[in-house]
Protein backbone atom coordinates (compact mmCIF):
# COMPACT_ATOMS: atom_id res chain seq x y z
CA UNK A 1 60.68 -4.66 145.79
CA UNK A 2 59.66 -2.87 142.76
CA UNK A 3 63.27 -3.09 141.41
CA UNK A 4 63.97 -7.15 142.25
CA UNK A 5 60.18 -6.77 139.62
CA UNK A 6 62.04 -5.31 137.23
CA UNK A 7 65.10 -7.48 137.52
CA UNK A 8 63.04 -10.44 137.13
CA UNK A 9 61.63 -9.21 133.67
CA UNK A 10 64.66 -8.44 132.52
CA UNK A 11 65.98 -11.92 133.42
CA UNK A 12 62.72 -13.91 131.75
CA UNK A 13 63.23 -11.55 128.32
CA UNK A 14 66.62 -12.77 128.08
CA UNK A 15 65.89 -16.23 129.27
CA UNK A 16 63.06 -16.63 126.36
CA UNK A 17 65.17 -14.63 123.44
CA UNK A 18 68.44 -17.41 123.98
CA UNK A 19 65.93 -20.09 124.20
CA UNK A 20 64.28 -18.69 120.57
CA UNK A 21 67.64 -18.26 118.93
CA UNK A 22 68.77 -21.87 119.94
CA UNK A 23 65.90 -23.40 118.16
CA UNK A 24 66.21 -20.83 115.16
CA UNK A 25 70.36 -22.14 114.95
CA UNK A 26 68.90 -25.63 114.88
CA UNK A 27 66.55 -25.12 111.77
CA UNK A 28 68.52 -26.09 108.75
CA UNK A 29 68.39 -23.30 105.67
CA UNK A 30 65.90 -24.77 102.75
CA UNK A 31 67.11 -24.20 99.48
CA UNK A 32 64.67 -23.41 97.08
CA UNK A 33 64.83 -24.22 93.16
CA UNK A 34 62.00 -22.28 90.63
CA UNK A 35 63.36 -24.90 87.63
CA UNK A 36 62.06 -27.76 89.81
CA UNK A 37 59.35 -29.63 88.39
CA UNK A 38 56.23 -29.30 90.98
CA UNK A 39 54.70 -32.65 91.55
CA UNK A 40 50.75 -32.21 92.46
CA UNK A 41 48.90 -35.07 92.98
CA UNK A 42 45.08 -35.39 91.63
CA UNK A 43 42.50 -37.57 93.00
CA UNK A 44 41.81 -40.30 90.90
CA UNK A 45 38.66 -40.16 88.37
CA UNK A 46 35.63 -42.37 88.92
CA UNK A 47 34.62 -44.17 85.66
CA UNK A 48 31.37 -43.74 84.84
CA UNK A 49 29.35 -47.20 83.85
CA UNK A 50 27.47 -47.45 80.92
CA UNK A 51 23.58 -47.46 81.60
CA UNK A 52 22.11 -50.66 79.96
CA UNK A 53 18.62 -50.51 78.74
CA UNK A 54 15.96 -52.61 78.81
CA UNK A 55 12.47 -53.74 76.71
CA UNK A 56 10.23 -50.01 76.78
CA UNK A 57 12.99 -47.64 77.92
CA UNK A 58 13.11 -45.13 75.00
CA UNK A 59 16.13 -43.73 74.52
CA UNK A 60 16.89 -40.31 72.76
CA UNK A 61 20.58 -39.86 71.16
CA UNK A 62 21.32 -36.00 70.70
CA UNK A 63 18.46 -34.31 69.10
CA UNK A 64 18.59 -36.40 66.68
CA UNK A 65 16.59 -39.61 66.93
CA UNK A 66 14.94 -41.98 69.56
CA UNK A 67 15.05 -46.19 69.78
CA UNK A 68 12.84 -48.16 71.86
CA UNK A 69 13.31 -51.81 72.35
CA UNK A 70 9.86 -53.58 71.81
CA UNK A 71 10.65 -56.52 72.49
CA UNK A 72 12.37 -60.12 71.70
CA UNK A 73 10.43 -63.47 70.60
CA UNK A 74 11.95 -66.82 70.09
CA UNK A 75 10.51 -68.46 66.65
CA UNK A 76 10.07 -71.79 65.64
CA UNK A 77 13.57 -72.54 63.17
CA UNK A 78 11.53 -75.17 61.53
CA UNK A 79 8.88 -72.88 60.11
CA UNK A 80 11.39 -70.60 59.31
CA UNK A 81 13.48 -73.13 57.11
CA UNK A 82 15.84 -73.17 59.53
CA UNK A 83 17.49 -75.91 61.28
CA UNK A 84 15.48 -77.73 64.23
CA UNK A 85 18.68 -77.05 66.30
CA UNK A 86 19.31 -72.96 66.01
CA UNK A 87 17.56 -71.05 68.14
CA UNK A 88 15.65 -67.90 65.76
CA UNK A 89 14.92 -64.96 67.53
CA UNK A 90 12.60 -62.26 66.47
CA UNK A 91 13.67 -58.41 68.02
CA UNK A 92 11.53 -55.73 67.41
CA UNK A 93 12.54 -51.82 67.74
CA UNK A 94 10.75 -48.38 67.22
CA UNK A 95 13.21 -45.82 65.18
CA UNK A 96 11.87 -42.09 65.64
CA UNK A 97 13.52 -39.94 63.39
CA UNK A 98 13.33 -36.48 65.50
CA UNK A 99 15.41 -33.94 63.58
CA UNK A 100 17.47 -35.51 60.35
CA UNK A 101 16.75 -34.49 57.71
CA UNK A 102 18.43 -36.10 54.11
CA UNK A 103 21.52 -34.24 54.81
CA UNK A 104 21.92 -34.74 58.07
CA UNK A 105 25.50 -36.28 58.86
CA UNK A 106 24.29 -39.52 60.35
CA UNK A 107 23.35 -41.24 56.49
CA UNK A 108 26.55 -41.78 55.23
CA UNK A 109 25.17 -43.07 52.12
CA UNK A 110 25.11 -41.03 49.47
CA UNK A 111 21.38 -42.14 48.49
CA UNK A 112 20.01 -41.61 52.30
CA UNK A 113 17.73 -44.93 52.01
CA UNK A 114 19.54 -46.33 55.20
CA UNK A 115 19.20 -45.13 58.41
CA UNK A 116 22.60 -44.73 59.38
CA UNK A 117 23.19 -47.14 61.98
CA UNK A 118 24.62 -49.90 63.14
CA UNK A 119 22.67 -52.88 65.00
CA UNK A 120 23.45 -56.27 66.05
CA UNK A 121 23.78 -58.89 68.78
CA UNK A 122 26.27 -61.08 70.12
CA UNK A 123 26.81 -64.82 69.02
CA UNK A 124 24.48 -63.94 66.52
CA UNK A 125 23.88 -63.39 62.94
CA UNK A 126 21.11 -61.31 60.83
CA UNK A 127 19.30 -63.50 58.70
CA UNK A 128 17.17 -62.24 55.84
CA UNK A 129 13.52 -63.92 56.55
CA UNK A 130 12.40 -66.05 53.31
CA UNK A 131 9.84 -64.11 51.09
CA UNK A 132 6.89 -66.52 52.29
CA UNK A 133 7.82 -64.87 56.38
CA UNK A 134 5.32 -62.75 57.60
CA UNK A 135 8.08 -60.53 58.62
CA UNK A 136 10.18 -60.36 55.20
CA UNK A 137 10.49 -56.71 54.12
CA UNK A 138 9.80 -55.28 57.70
CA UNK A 139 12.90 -53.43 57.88
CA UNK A 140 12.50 -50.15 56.69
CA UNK A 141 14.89 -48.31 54.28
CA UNK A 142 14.16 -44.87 55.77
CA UNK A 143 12.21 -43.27 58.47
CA UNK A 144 11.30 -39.65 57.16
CA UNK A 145 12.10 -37.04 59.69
CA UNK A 146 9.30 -36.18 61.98
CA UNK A 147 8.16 -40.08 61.78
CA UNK A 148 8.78 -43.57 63.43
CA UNK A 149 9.13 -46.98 62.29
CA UNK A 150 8.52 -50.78 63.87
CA UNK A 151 11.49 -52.64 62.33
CA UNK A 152 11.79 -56.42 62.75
CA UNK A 153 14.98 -58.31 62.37
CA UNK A 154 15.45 -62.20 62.49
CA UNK A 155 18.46 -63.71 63.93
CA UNK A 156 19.80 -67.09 64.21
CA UNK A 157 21.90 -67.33 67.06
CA UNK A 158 24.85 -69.82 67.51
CA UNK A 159 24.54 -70.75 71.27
CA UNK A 160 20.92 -70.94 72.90
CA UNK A 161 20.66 -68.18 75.89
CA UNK A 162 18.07 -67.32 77.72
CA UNK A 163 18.63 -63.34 77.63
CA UNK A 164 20.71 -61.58 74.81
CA UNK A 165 22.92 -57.89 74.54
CA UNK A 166 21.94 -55.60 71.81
CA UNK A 167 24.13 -52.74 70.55
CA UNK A 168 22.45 -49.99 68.54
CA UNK A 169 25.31 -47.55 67.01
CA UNK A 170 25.30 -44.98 64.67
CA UNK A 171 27.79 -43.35 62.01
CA UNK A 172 28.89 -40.95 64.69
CA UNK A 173 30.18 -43.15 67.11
CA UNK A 174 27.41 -43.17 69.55
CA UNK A 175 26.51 -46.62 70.94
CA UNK A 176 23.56 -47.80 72.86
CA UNK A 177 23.09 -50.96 74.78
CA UNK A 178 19.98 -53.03 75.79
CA UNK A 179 19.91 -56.53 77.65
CA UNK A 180 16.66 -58.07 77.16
CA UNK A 181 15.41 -61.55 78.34
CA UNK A 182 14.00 -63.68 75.37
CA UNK A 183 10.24 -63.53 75.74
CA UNK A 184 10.18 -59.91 77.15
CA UNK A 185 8.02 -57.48 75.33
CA UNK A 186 5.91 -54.69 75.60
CA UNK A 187 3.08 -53.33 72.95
CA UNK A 188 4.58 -50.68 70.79
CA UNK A 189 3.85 -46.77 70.85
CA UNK A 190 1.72 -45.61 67.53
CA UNK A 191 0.36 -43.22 68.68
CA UNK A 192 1.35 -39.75 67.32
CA UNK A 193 0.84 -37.40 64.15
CA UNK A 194 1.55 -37.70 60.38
CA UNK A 195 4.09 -34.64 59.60
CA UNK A 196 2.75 -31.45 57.99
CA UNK A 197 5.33 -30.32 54.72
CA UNK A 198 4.78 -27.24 53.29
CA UNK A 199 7.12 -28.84 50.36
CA UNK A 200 4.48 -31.58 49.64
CA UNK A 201 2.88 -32.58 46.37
CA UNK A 202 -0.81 -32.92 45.87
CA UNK A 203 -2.00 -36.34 44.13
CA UNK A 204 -1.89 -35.93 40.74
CA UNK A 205 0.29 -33.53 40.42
CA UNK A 206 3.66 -34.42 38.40
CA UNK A 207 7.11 -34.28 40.15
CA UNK A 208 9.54 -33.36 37.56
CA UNK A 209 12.86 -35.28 38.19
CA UNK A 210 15.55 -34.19 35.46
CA UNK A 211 16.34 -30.84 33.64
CA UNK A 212 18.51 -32.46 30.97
CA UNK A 213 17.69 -34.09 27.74
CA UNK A 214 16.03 -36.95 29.47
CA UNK A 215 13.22 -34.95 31.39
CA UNK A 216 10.71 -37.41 32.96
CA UNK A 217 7.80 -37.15 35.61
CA UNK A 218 6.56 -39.16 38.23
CA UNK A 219 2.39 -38.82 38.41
CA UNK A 220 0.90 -40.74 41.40
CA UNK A 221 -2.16 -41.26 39.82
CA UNK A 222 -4.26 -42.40 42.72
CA UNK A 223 -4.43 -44.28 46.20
CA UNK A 224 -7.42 -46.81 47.94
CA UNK A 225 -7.78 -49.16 50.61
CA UNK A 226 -7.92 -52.69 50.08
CA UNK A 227 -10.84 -53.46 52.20
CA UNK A 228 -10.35 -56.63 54.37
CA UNK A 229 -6.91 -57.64 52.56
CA UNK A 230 -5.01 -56.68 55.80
CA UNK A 231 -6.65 -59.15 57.58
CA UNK A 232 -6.60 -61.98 55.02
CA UNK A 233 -2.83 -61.53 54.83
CA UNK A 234 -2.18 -61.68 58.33
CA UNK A 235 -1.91 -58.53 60.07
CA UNK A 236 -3.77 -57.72 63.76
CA UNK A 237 -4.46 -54.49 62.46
CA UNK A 238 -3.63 -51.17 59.71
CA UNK A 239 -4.94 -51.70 56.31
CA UNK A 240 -3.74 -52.56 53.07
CA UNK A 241 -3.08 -49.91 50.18
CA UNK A 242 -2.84 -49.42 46.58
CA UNK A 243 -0.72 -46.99 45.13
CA UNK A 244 -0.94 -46.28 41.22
CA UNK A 245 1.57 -44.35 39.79
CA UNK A 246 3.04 -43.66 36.29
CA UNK A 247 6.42 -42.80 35.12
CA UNK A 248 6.91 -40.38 32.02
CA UNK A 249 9.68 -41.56 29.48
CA UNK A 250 10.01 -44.66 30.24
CA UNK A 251 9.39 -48.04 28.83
CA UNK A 252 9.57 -51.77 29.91
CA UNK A 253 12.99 -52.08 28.50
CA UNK A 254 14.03 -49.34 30.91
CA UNK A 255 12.11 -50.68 34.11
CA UNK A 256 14.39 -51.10 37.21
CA UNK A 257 14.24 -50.86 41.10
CA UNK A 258 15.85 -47.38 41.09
CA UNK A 259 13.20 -45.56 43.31
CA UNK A 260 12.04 -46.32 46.66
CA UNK A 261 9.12 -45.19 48.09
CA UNK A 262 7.67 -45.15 51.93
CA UNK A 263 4.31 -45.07 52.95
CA UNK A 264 3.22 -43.21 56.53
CA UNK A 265 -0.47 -43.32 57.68
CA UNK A 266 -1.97 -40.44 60.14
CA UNK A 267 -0.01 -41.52 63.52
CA UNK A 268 3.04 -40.99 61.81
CA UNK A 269 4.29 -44.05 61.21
CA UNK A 270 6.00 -45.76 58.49
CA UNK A 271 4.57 -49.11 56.93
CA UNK A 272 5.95 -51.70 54.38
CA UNK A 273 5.34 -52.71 51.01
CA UNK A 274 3.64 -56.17 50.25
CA UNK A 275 4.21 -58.08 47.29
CA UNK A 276 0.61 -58.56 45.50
CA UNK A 277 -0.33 -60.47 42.32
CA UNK A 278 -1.63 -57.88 39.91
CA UNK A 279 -1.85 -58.81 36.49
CA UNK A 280 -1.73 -56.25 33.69
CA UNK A 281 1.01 -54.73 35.39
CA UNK A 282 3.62 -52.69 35.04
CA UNK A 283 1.66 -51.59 31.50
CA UNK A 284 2.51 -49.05 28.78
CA UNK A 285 0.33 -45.94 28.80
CA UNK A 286 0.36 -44.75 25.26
CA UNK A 287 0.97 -40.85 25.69
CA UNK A 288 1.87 -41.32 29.15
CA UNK A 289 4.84 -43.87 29.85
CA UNK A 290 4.88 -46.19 32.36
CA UNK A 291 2.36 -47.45 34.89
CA UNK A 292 2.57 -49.29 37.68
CA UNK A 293 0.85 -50.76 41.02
CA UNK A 294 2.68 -50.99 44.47
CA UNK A 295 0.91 -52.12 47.71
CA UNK A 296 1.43 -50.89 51.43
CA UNK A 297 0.39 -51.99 54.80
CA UNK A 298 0.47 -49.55 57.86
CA UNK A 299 -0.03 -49.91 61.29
CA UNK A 300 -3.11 -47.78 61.75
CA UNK A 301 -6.41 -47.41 59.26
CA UNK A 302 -6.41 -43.90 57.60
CA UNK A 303 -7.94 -41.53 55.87
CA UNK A 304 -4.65 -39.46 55.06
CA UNK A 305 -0.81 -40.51 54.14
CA UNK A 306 2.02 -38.88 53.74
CA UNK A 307 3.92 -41.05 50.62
CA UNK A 308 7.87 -40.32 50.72
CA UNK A 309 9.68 -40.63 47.34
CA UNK A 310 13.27 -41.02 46.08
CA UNK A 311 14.81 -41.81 42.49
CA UNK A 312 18.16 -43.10 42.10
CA UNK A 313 18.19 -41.70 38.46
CA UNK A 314 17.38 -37.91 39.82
CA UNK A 315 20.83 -35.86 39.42
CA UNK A 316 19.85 -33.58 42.50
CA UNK A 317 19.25 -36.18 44.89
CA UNK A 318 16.07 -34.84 45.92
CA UNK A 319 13.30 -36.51 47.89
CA UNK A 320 9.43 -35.73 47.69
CA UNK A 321 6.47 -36.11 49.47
CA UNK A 322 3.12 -36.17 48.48
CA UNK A 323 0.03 -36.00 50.55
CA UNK A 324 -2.90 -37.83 50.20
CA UNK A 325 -6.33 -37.38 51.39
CA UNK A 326 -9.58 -38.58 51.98
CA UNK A 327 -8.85 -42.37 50.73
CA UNK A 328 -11.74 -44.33 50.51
């Protein structure tokens, strides 16, 4: 018995080792080539879509700014000497300059009075409001950093639509979109502080602008509120203020529009400059130079401002601000 057992074995080794080298004669050789190319196939990319914004969603680009849509109105063209036929739309935005300063990248000016960007709306055109609009001069040359700004555009708008697409875009390429329905808003954000500058002038004081032959000063000579005039012109609320300041060198032959200058009450917000009657003005001060008055309106009553100042004429580019205190 025990050798038919080992017979057997020896039988099924031999049995299993044919059947193995039949199947290993069957297998074709695979040449291999290293100069091959290697094919490797990569799942395919999902695309992701652009978020659209709506009215109150503040959006923050980088570090460096902020942009909320307020809101859009429809106006009536008629009273806006426009044709009975457009259709005028009113779109408000808040700008919050975060973190650019003058030479940050983003004003691509060389005078950094714009703000750098890029804004507009589709089948539609910007259209500067007449001088007698309520919202003529509301768009604000520049938003110091640390500050906001309301800005109101006026747009007449080819076909009439119910809703309209924004596109806010700025010198470096970055582009935000907003959809809003006409007749959406929401109130706007003012709350906040004015900016502390450890660089900032003290009324009175002069700010010398030139080291060459042609030295001058700027003096702002003082600031008050116009008690009540922010009402009679018009506005819910902020107050009305005049700004006296006098230029050194200069005469009325020389006068021009080559400074700007921005006004930002104790929230930190920017205002704009109204267009008074104020006879006896711009005057010769003999010893002096020139004088002039400029009014402001801001979006909050206050007791302190923060005035912003830039001169074309000033070889270093260089922008002030002077601080202002208990205004009566």
């Amino acid at each position: 018995m025990k050798r038919l057992a080992v017979m057997i074995t020896i039988s099924a080794m031999m049995f299993f080792a044919g059947c193995n080298k039949t199947e290993s004669a069957a297998q074709p050789d695979v040449e291999t080539d290293s100069n091959k190319p290697t094919i490797i196939l990569k799942e395919k990319e999902e695309v992701e879509e652009k978020t659209v914004y709506g009215v109150g969603d503040r959006v923050q680009v980088r570090e460096d700014y902020a942009v909320t849509l307020v809101g859009v109105t429809e106006l009536d063209p008629e009273e806006h000497q426009y044709d009975k036929d457009d259709q005028v739309i009113l779109i408000e935005l808040m700008f919050e300059n975060i973190s650019m300063d003058r030479d940050h990248p983003m004003y691509k000016l060389e005078s950094r009075q714009t703000n750098g960007y890029d804004f507009g709306i589709r089948d539609g055109s910007y259209m500067v409001p007449d001088s007698k609009s309520p919202y003529f001069g509301q768009t604000v040359k520049y938003t110091p950093v640390g500050t906001k700004s309301l800005q109101r555009y006026v747009y007449r708008k080819e076909n009439r639509e119910d809703s309209i697409e924004i596109a806010f875009g700025d010198y470096l390429n970055e582009s935000t979109e907003f959809n809003i329905k006409i007749g959406e808003h929401t109130a706007p954000d003012f709350d906040g502080t004015i900016p502390v500058r450890d660089d900032a002038y003290k009324l009175g004081e002069p700010l010398l602008l030139a080291k060459a032959k042609n030295d001058y000063t700027v003096t702002i000579d003082s600031v008050k509120k116009l008690e009540g005039m922010a009402e009679k012109l018009g506005y819910e609320s902020g107050a009305v203020y005049e700004v006296t300041l006098t230029h050194s060198n200069y005469s009325l032959e020389k006068m021009g529009n080559y400074f700007d200058m921005v006004v930002v009450d104790e929230k930190g917000n920017t205002g704009y400059q109204v267009f008074l009657k104020y006879e006896g003005y711009p005057r010769e001060v003999e010893g002096r130079g020139l004088q002039r008055v400029m009014h402001f309106v801001t979006h909050t009553d206050s007791e302190k401002l923060l005035l912003f100042y830039y001169d074309g004429y000033n070889p270093e580019k260089r922008s002030y601000f002077i601080e202002v205190e208990d205004i009566k």
